[in-house]
C-alpha atoms as a PDB file:
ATOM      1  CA  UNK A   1       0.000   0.000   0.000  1.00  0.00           C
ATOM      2  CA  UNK A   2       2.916   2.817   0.958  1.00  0.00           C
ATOM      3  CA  UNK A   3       4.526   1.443  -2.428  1.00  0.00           C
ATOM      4  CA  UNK A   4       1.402   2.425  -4.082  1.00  0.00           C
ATOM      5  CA  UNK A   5       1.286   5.453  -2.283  1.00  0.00           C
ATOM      6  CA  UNK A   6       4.933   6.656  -3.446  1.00  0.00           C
ATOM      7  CA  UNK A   7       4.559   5.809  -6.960  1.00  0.00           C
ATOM      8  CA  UNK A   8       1.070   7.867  -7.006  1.00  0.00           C
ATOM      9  CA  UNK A   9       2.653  10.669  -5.051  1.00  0.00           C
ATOM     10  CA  UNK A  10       5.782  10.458  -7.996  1.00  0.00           C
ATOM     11  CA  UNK A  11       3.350  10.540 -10.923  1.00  0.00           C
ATOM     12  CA  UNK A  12       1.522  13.416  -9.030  1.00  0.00           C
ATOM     13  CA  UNK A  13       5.076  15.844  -9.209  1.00  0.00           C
ATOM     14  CA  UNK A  14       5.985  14.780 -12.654  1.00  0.00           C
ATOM     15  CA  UNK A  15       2.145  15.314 -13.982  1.00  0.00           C
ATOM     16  CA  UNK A  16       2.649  19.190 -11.876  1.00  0.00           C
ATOM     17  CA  UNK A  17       5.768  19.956 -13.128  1.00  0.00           C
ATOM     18  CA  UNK A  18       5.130  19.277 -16.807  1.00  0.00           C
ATOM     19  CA  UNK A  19       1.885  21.063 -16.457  1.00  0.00           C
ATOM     20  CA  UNK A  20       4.317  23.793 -15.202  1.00  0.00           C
ATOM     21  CA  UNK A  21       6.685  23.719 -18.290  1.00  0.00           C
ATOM     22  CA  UNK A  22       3.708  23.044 -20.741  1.00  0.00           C
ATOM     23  CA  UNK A  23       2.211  25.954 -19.044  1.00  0.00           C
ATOM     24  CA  UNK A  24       5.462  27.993 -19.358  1.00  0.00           C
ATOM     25  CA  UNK A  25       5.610  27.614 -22.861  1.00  0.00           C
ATOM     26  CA  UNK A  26       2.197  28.652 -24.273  1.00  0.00           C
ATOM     27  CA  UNK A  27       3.097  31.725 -22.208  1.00  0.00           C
ATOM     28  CA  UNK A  28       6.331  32.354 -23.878  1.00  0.00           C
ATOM     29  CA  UNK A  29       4.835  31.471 -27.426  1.00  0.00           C
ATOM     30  CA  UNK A  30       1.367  33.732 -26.285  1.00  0.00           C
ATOM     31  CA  UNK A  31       4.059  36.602 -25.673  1.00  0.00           C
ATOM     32  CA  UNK A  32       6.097  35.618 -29.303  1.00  0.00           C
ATOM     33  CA  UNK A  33       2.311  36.529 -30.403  1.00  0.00           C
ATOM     34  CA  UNK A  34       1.458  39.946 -29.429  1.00  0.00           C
ATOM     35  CA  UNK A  35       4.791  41.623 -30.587  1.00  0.00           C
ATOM     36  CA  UNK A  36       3.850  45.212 -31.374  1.00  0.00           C
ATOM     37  CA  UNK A  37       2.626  45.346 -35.405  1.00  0.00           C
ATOM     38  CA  UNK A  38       3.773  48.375 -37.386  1.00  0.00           C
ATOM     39  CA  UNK A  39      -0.049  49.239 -36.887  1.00  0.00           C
ATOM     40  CA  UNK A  40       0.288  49.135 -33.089  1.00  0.00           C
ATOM     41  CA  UNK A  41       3.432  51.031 -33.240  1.00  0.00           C
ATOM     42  CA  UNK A  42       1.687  54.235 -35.466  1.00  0.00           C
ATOM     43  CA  UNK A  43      -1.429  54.205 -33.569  1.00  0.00           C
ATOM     44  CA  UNK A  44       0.340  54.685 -29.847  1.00  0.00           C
ATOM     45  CA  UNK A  45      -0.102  57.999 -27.915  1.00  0.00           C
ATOM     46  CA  UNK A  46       2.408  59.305 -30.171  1.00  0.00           C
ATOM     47  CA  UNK A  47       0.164  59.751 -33.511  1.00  0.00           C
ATOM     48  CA  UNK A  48      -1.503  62.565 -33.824  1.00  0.00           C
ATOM     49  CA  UNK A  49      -5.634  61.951 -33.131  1.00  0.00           C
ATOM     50  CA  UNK A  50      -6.359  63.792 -36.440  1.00  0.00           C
ATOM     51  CA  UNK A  51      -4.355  61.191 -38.457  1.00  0.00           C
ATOM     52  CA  UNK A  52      -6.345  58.384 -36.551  1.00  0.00           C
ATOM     53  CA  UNK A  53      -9.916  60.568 -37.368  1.00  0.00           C
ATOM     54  CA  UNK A  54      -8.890  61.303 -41.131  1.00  0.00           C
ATOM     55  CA  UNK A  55      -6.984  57.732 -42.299  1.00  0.00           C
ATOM     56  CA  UNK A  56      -8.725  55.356 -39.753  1.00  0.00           C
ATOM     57  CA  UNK A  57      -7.413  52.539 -42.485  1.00  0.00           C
ATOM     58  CA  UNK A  58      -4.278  53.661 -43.446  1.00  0.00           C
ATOM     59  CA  UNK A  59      -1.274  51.376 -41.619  1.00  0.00           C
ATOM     60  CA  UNK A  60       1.256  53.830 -40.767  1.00  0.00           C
ATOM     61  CA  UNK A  61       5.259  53.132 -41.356  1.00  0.00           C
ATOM     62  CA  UNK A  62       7.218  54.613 -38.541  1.00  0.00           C
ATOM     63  CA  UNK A  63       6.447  57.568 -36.781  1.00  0.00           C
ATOM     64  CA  UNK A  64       3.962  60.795 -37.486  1.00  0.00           C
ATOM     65  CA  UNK A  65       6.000  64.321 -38.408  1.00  0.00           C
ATOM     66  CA  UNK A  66       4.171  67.359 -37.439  1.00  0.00           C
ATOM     67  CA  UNK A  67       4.554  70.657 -38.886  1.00  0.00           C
ATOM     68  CA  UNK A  68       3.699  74.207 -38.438  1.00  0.00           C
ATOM     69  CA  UNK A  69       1.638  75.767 -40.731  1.00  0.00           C
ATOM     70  CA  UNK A  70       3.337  79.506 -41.176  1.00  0.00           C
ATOM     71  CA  UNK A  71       2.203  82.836 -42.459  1.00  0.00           C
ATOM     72  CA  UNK A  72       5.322  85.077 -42.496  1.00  0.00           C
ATOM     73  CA  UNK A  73       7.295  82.944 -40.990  1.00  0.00           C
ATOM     74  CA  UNK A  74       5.521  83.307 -37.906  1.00  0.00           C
ATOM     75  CA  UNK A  75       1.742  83.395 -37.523  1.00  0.00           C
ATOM     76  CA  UNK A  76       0.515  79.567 -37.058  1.00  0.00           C
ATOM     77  CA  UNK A  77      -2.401  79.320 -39.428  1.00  0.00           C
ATOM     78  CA  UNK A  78      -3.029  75.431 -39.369  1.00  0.00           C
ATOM     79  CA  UNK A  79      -0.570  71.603 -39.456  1.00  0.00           C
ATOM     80  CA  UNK A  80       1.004  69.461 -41.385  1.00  0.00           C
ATOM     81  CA  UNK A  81       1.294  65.658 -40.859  1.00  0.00           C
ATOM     82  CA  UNK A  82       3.542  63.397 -43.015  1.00  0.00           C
ATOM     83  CA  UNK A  83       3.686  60.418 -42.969  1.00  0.00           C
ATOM     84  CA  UNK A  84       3.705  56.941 -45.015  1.00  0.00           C
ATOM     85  CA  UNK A  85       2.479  53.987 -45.916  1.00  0.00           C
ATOM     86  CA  UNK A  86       3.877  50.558 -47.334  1.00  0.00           C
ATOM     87  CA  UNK A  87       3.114  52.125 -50.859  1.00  0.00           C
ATOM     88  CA  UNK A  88       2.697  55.737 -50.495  1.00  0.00           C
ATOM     89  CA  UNK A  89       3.834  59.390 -48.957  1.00  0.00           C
ATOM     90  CA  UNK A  90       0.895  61.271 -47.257  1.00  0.00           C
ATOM     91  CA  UNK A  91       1.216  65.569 -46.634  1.00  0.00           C
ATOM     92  CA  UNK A  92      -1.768  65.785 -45.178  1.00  0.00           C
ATOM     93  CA  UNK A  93      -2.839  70.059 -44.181  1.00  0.00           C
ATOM     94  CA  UNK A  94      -5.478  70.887 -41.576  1.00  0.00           C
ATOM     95  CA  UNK A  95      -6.389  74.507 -41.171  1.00  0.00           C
ATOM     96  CA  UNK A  96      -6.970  76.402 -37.873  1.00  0.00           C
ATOM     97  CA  UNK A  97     -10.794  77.551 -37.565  1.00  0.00           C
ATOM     98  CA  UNK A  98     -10.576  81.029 -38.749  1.00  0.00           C
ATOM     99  CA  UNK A  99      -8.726  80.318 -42.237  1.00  0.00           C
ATOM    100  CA  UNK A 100      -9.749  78.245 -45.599  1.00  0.00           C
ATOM    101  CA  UNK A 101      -7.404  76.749 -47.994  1.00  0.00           C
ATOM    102  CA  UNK A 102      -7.376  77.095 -51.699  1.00  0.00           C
ATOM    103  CA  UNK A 103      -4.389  75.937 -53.600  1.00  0.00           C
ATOM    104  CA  UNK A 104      -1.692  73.851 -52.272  1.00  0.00           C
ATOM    105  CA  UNK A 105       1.513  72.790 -53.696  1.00  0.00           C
ATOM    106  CA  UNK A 106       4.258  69.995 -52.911  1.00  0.00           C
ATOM    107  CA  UNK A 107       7.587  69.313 -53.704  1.00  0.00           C
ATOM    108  CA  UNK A 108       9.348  66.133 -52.299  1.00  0.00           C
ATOM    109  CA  UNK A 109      12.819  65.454 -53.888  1.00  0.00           C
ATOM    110  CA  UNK A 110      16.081  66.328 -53.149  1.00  0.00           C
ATOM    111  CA  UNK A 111      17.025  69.815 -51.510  1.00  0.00           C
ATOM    112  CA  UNK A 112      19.533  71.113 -54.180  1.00  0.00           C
ATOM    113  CA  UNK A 113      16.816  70.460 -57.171  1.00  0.00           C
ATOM    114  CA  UNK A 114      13.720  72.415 -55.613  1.00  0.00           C
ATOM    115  CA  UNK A 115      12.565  75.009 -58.918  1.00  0.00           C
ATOM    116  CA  UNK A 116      14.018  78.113 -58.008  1.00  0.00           C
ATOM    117  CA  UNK A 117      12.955  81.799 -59.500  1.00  0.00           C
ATOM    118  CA  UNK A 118      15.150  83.722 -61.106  1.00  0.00           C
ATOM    119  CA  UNK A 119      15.177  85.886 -58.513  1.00  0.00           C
ATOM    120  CA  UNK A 120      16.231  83.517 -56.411  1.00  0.00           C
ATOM    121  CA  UNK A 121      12.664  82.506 -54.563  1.00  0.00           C
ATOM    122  CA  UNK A 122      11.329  78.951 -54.570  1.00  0.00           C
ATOM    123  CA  UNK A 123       9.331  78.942 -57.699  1.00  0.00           C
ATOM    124  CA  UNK A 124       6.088  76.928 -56.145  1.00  0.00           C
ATOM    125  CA  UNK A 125       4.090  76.669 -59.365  1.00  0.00           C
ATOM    126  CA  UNK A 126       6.561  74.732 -60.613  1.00  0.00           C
ATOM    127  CA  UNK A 127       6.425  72.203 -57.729  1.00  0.00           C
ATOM    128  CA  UNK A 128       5.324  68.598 -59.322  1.00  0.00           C
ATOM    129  CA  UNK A 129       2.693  68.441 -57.069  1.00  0.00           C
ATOM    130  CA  UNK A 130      -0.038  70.719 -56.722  1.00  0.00           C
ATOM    131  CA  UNK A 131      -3.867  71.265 -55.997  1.00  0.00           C
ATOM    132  CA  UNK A 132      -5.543  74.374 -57.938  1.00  0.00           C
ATOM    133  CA  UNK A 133      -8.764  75.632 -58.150  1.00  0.00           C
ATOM    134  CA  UNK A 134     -10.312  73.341 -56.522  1.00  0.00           C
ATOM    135  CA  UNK A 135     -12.497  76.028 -54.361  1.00  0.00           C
ATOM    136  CA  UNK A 136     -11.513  76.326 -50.584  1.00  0.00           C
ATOM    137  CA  UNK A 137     -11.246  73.471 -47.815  1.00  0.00           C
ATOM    138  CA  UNK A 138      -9.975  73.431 -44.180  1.00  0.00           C
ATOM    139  CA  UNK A 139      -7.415  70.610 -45.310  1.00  0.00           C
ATOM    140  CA  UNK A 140      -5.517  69.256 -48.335  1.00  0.00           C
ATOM    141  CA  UNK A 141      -3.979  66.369 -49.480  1.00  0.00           C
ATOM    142  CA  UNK A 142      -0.869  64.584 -51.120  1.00  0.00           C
ATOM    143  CA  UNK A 143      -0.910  61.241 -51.867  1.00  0.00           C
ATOM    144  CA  UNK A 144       2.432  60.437 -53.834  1.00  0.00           C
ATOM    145  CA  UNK A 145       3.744  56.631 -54.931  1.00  0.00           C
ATOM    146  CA  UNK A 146       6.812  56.174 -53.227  1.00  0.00           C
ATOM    147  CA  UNK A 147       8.851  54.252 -55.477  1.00  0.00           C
ATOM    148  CA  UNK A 148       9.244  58.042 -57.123  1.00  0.00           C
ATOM    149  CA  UNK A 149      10.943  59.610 -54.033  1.00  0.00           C
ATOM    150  CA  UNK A 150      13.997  58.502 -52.153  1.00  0.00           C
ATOM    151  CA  UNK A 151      14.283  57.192 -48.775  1.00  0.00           C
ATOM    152  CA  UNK A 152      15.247  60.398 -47.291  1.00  0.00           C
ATOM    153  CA  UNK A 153      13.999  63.530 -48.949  1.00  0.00           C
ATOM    154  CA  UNK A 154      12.704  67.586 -48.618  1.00  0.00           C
ATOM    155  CA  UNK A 155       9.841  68.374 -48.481  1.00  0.00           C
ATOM    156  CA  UNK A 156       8.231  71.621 -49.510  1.00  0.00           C
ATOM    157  CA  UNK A 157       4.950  72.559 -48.609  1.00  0.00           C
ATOM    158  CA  UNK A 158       3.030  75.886 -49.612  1.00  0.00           C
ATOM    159  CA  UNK A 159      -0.594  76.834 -49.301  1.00  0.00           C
ATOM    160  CA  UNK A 160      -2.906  79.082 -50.155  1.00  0.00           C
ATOM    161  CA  UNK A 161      -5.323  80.105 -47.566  1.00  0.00           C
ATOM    162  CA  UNK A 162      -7.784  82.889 -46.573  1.00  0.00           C
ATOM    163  CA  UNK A 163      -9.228  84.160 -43.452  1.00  0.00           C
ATOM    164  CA  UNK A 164     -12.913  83.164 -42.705  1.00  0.00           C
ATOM    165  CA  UNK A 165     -15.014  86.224 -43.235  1.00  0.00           C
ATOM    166  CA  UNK A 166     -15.114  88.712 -40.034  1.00  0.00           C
ATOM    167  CA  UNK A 167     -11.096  87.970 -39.413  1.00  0.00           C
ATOM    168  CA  UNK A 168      -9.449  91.345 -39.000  1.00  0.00           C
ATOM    169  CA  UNK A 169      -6.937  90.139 -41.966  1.00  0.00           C
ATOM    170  CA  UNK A 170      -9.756  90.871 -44.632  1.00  0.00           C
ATOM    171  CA  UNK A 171     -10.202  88.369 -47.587  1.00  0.00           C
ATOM    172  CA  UNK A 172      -6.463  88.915 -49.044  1.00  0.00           C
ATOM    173  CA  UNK A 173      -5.065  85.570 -49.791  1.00  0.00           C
ATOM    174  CA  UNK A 174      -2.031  84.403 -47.936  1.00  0.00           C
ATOM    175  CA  UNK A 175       1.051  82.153 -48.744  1.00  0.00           C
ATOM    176  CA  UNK A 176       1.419  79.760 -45.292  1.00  0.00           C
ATOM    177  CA  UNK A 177       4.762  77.173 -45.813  1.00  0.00           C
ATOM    178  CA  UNK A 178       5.164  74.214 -43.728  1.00  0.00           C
ATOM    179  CA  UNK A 179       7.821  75.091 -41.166  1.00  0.00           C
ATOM    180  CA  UNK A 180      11.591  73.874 -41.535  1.00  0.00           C
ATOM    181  CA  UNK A 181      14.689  75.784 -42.767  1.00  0.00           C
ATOM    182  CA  UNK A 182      14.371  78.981 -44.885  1.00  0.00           C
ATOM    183  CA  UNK A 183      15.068  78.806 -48.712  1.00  0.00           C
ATOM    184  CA  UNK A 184      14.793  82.489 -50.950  1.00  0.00           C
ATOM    185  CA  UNK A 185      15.705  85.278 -50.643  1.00  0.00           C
ATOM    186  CA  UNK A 186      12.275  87.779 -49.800  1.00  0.00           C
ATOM    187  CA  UNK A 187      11.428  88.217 -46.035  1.00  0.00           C
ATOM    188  CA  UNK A 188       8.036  87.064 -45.896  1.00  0.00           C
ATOM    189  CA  UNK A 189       8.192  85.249 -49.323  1.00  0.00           C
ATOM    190  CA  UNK A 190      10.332  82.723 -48.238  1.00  0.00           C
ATOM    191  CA  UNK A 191       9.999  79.434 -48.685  1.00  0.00           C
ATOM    192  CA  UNK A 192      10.555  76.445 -46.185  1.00  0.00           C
ATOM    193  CA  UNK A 193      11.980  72.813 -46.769  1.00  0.00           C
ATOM    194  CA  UNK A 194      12.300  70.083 -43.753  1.00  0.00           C
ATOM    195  CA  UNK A 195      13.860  66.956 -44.023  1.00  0.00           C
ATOM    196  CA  UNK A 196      11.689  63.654 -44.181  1.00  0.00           C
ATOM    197  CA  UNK A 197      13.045  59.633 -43.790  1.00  0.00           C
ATOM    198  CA  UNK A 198      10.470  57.331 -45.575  1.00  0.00           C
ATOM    199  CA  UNK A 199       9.294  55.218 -42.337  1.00  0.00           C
ATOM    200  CA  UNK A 200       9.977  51.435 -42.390  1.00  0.00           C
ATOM    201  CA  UNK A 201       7.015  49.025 -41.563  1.00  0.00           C
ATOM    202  CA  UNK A 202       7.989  45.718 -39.331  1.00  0.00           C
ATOM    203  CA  UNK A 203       7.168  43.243 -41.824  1.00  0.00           C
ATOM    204  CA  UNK A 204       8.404  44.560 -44.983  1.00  0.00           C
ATOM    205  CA  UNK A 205       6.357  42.911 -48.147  1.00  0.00           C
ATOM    206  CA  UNK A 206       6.118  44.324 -51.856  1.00  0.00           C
ATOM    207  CA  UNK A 207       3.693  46.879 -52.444  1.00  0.00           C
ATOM    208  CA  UNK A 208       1.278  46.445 -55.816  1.00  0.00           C
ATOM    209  CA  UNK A 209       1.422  50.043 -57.259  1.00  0.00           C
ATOM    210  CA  UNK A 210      -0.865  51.938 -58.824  1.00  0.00           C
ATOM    211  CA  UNK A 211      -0.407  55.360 -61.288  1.00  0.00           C
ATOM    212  CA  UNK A 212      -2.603  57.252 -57.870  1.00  0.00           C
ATOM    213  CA  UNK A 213      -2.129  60.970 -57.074  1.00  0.00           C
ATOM    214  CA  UNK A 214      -3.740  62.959 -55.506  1.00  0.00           C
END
């Protein structure tokens, strides 16, 4: 009977501590599981809630850049988000309450090829990208391929906005440039570039392209 006893009480310790181990394992492999996504990584307290309202699909390489929206160099009129995806660059414009956009332009490229006046000022009609007469809007949009840009890149952005009716600024139309490092040679003309690294997703798969801008 105690023989019985000891080999029941010995099949009882090897049943617990494989149980144990078995246990340990599903918990290790559960944990192997719920590594942070590229989509859990761009939707963290970091990203900006507006990107999260506005692209509730989009999965988001990286990180979020934020940027100023300037009249004169000075005056915050609205932001700027950049950001990508697996297959394209987003610039993506929101205006402050008391202004409207009208036309936007973009350039992305290197710094030492943005179109330059002859006078020396960033010539912004001839940026690639652009978004005329397309009547006014609190935001705007860029939605560029990104097999045409390089990893790391300027970026160049320039609205056209005007104050809601009642500002004190009257109707005039303003220029407002996404805030980085001056370029021209006009004070209060000037244009702005700021530096941008294409963001890398996790889990890095090839992207089916399509002709898309926007």
């Amino acid at each position: 009977m105690k023989k019985n006893k000891s080999t029941l009480l010995k099949v009882s310790v090897f049943a617990a501590v494989t149980f144990v181990a078995t246990l340990g394992i599903l918990i290790s492999c559960e944990k192997q599981e719920i590594l942070p996504t590229s989509e859990m990584q761009s939707r963290s307290a970091a990203t900006p809630p507006e990107i999260l309202q506005d692209f509730p699909t989009i999965e988001i390489c990286g990180t979020v850049m934020s940027k100023k929206l300037l009249i004169f160099q000075k005056k915050i009129v609205g932001s700027a988000f950049v950001f990508n995806d697996r297959k394209y660059l987003y610039v993506h414009a929101i205006a402050n309450e008391a202004y409207k956009f009208h036309n936007a332009y973009l350039y992305a490229g290197m710094k030492d090829e943005v179109p330059m006046t002859s006078g020396n000022d960033p010539d912004f009609k001839a940026f690639e990208h652009k978004i005329e007469n397309a009547g006014f809007s609190t935001f705007r949009t860029f939605k560029i391929r990104l097999d045409r840009l390089n990893g790391s890149m300027a970026i160049g952005l320039m609205l056209e906005l005007k104050p809601q009716a009642g500002s004190e600024e009257g109707l005039i139309e303003l220029r407002s440039w996404a805030q980085g490092y001056s370029i021209g040679v006009h004070e209060g003309q000037k244009g702005m570039l700021f530096a941008y690294k294409k963001g890398i997703c996790l889990f890095e798969q090839p992207a089916e392209l399509s002709d898309e801008i926007e």
